[in-house]
N, C-alpha and C. Protein backbone atom coordinates (compact mmCIF):
# COMPACT_ATOMS: atom_id res chain seq x y z
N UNK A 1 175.81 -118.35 96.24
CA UNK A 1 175.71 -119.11 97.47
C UNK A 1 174.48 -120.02 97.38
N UNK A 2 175.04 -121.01 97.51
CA UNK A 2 173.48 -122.12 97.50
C UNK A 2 172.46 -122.11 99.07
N UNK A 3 171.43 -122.19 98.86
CA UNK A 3 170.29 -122.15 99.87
C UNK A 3 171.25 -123.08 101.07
N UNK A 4 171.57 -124.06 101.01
CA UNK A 4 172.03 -124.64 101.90
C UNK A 4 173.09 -123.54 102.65
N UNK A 5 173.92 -123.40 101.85
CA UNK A 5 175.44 -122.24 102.42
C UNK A 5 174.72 -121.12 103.48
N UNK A 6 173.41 -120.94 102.60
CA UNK A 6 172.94 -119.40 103.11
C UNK A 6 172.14 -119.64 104.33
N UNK A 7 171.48 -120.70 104.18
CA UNK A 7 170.93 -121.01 106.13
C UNK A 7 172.04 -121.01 107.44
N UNK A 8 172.90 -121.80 106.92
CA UNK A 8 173.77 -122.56 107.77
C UNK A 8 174.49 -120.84 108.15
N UNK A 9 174.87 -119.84 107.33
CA UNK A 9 175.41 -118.53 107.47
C UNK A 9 174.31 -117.65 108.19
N UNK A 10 173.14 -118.08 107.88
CA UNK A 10 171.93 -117.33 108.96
C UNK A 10 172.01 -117.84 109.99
N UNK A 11 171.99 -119.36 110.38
CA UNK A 11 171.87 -119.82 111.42
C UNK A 11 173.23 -119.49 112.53
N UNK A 12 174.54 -118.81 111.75
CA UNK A 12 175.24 -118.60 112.54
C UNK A 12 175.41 -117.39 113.06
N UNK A 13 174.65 -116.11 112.06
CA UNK A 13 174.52 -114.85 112.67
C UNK A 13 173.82 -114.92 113.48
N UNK A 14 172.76 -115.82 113.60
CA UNK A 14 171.81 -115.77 114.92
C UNK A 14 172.09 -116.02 115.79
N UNK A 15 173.77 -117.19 116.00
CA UNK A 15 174.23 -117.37 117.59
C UNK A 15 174.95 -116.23 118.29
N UNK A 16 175.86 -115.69 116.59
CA UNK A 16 176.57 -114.69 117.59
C UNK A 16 175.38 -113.39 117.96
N UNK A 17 174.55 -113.29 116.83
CA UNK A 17 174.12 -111.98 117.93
C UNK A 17 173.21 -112.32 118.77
N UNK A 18 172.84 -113.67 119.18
CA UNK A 18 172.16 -114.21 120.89
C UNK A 18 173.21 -113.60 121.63
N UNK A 19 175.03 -113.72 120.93
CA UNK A 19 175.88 -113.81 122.04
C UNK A 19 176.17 -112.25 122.43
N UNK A 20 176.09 -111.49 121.52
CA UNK A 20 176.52 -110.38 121.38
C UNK A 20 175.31 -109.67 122.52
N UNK A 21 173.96 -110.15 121.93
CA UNK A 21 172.95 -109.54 123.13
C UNK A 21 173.13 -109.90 124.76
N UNK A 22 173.25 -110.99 124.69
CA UNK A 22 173.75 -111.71 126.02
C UNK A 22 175.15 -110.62 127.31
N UNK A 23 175.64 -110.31 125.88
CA UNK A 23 177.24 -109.43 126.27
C UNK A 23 176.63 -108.11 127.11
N UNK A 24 175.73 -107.66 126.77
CA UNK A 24 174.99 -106.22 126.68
C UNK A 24 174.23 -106.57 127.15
N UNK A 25 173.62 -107.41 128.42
CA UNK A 25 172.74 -107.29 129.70
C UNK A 25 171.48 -107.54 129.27
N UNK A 26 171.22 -108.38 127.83
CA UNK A 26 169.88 -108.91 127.31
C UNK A 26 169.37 -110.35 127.65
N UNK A 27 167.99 -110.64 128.06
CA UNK A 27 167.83 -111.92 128.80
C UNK A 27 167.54 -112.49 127.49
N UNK A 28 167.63 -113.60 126.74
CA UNK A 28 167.28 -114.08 125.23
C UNK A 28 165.73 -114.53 125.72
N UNK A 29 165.23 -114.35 125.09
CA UNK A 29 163.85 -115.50 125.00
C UNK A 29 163.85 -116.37 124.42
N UNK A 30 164.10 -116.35 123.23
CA UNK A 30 164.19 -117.52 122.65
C UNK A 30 164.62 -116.79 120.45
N UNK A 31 164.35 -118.10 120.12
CA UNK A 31 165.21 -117.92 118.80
C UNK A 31 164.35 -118.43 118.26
N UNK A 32 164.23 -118.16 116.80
CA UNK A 32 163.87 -118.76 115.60
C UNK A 32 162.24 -118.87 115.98
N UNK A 33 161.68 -118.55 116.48
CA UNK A 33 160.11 -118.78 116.89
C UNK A 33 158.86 -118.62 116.28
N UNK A 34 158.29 -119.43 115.81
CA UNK A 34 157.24 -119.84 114.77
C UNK A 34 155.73 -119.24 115.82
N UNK A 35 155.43 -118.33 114.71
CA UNK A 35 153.60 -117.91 114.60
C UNK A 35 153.28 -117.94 113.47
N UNK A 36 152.45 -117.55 113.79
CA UNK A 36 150.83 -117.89 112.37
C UNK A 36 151.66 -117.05 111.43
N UNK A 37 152.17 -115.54 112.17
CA UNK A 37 152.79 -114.93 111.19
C UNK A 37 154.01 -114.90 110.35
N UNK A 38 154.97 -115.95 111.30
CA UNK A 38 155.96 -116.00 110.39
C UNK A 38 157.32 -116.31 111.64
N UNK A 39 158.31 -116.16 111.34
CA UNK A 39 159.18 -116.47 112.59
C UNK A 39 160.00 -115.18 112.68
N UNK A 40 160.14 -115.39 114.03
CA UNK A 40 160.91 -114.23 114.73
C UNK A 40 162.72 -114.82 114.76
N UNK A 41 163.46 -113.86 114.58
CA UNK A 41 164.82 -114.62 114.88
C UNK A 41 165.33 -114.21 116.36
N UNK A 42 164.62 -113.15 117.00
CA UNK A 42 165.45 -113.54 118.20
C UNK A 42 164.26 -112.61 118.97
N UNK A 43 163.63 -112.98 120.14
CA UNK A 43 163.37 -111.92 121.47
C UNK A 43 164.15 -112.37 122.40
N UNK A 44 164.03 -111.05 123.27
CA UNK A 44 165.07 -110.74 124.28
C UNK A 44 164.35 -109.65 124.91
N UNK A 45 164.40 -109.53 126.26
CA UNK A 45 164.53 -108.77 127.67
C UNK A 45 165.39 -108.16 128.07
N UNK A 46 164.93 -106.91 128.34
CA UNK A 46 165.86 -106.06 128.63
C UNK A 46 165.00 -104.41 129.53
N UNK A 47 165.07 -104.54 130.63
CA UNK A 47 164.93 -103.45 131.81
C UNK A 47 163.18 -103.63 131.52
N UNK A 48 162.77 -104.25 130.86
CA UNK A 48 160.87 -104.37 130.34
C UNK A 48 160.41 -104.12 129.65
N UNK A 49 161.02 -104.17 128.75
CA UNK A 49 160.77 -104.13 127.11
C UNK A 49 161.03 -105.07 126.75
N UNK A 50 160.09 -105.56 125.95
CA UNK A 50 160.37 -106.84 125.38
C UNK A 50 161.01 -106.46 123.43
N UNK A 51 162.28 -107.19 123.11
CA UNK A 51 162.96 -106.44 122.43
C UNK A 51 162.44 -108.10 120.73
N UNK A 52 162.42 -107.38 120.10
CA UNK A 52 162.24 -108.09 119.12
C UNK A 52 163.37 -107.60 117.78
N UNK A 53 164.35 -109.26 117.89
CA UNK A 53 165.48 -108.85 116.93
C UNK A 53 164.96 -109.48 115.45
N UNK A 54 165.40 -108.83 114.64
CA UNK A 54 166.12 -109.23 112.91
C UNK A 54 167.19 -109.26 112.83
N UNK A 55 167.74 -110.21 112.78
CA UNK A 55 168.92 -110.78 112.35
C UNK A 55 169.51 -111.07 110.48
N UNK A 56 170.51 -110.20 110.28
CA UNK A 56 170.81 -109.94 109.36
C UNK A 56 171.90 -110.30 108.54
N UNK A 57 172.70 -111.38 108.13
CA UNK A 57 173.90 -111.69 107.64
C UNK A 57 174.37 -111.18 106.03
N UNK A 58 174.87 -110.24 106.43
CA UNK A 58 175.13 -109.33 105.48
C UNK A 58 176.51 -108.53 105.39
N UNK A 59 177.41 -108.50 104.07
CA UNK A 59 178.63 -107.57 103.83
C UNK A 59 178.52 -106.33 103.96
N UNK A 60 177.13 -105.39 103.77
CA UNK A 60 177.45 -104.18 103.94
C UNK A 60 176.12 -103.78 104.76
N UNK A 61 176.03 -102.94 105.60
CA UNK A 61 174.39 -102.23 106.16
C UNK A 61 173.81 -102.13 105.57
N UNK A 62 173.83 -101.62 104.63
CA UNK A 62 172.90 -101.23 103.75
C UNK A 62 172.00 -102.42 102.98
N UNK A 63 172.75 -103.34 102.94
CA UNK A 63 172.24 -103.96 102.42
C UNK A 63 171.17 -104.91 103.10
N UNK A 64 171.76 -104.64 104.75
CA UNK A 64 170.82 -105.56 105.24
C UNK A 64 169.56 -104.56 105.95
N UNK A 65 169.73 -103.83 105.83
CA UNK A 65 168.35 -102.16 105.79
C UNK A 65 167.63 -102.39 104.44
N UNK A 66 168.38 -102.98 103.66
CA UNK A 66 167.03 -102.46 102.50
C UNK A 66 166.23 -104.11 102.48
N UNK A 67 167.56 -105.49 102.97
CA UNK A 67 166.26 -106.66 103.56
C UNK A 67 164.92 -106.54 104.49
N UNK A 68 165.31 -105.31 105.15
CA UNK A 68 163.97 -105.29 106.22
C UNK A 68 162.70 -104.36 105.83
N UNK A 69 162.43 -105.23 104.50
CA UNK A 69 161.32 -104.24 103.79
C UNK A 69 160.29 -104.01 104.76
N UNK A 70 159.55 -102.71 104.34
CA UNK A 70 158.42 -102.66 105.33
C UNK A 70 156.69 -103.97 105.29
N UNK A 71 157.11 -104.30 104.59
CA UNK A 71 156.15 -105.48 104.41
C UNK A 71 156.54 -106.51 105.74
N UNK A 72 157.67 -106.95 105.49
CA UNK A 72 158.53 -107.42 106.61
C UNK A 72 158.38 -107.40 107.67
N UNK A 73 158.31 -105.83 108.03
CA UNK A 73 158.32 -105.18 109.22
C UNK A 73 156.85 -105.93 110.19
N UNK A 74 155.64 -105.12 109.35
CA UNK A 74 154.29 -105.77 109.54
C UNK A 74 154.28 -106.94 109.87
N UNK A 75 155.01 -107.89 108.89
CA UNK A 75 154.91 -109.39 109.49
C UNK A 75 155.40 -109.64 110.78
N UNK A 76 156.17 -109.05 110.74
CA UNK A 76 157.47 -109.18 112.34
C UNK A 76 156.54 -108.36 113.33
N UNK A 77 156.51 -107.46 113.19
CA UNK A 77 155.37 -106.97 114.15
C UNK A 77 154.08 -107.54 114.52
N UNK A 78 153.56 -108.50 113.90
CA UNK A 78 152.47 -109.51 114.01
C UNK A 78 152.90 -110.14 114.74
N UNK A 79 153.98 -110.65 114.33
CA UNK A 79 154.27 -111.96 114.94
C UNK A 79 154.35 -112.16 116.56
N UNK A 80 155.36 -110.70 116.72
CA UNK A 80 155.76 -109.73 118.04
C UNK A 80 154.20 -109.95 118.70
N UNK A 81 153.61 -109.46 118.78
CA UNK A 81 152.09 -109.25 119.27
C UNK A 81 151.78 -110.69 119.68
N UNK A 82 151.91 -111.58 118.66
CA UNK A 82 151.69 -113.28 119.05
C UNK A 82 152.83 -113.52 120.12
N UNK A 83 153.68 -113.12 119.81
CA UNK A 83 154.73 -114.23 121.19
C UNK A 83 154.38 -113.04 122.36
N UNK A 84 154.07 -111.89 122.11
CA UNK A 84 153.85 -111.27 123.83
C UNK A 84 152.66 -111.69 124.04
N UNK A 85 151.37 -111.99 123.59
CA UNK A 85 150.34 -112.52 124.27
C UNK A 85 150.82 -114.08 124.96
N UNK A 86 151.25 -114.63 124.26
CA UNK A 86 151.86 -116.35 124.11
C UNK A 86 152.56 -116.12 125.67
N UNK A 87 153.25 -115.14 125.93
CA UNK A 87 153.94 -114.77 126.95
C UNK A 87 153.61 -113.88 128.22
N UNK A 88 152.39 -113.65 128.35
CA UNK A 88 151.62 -113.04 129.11
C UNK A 88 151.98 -111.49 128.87
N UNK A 89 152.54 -110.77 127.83
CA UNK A 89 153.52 -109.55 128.11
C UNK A 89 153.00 -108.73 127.33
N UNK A 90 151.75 -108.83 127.03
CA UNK A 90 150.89 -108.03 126.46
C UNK A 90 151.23 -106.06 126.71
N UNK A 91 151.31 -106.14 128.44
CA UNK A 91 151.20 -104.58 128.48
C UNK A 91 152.72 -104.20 128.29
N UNK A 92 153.76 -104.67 127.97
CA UNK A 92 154.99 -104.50 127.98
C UNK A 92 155.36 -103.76 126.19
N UNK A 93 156.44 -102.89 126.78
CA UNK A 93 156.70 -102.31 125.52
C UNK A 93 157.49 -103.03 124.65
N UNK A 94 156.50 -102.60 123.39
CA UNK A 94 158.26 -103.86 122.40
C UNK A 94 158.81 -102.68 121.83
N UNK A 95 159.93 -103.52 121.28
CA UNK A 95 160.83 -102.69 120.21
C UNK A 95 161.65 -103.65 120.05
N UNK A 96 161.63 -102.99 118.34
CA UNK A 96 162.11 -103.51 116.94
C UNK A 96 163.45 -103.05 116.87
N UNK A 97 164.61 -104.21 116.84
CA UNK A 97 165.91 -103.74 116.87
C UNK A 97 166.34 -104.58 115.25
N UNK A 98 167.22 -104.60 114.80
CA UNK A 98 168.39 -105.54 114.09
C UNK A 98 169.23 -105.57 114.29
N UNK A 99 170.14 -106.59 114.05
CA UNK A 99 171.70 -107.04 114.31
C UNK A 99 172.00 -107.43 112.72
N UNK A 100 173.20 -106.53 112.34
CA UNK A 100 174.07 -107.12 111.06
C UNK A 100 175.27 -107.67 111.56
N UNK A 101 175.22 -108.68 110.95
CA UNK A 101 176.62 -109.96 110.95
C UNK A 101 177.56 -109.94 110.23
N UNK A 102 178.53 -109.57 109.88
CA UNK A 102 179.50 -109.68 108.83
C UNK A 102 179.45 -108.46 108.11
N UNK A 103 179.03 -107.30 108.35
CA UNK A 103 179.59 -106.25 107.70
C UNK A 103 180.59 -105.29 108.54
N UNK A 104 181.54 -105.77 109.58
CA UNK A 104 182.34 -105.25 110.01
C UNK A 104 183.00 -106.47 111.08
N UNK A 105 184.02 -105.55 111.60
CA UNK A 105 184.36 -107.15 112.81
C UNK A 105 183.64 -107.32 114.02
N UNK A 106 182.83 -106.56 114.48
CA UNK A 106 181.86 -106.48 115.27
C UNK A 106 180.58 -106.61 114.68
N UNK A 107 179.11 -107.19 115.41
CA UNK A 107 178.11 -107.23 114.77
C UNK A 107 177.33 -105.71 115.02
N UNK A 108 176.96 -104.87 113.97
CA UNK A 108 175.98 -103.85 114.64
C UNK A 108 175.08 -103.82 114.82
N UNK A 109 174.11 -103.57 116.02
CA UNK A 109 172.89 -103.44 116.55
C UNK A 109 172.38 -101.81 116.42
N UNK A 110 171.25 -102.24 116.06
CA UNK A 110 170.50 -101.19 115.62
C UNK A 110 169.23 -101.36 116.34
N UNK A 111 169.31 -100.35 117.51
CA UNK A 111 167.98 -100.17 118.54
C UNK A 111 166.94 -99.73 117.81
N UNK A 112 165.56 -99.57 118.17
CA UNK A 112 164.63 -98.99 117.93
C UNK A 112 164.90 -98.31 116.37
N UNK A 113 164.72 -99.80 115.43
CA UNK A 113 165.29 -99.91 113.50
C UNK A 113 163.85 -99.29 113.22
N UNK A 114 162.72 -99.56 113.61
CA UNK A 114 161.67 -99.38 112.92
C UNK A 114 160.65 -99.23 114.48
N UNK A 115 159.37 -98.33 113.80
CA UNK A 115 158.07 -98.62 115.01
C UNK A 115 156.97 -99.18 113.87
N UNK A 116 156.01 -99.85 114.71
CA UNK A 116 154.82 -100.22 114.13
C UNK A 116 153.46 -100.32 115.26
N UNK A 117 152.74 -99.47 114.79
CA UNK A 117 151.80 -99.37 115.88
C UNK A 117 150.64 -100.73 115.88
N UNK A 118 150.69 -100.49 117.36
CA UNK A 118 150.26 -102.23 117.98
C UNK A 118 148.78 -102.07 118.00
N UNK A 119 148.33 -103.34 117.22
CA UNK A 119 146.92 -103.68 116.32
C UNK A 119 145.92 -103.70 118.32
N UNK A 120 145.20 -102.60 117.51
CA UNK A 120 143.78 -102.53 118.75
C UNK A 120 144.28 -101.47 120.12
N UNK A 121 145.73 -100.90 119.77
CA UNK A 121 145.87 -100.32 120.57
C UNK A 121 145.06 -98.73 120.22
């Protein structure tokens, strides 16, 4: 798959699972969102938690579990910390979910995929 094929296939797992979250009573925040640390592919709201997705376009789970190296994680969790200050939502709980795209006919969401404890807490 050429780099080109493979964005344009990321960029589309990321609408459906905006849509898929949307389905399931999630407010989106926003997409694709650039910090110092790196970009987030999806936050979302939900009962006050502020939910921080990985978005995953992938044929089998597994495969998109072993993309979310823990190096990864750290970065994404940085980043998380930047858009809740950015967002006044500092005292709000996050959690780390993923969505896989294409390894079944439904996308699966995976709640609370990983924890990472929040820097200075």
């Amino acid at each position: 798959m050429t780099r080109r094929a493979a964005e344009r296939r990321g960029r589309r797992a990321e609408w459906v699972a905006m849509a898929w979250l949307m389905l399931k009573g999630y407010r989106v925040l926003g997409h694709r969102l650039r910090t110092p640390y790196g970009e987030v592919d999806l936050a979302a709201w939900k009962r006050g938690v502020l939910v921080i997705v990985e978005v995953k376009a992938r044929r089998s789970i597994d495969a998109a579990i072993f993309a979310i190296t823990p190096r990864a994680q750290g970065r994404i969790a940085r980043a998380a910390q930047t858009l809740a200050a950015r967002w006044r939502l500092q005292r709000a709980p996050i959690r780390f979910d993923f969505i896989i795209v294409g390894a079944g006919l439904l996308p699966k969401h995976q709640r609370a995929a990983w924890f990472y404890e929040r820097l200075g807490a």
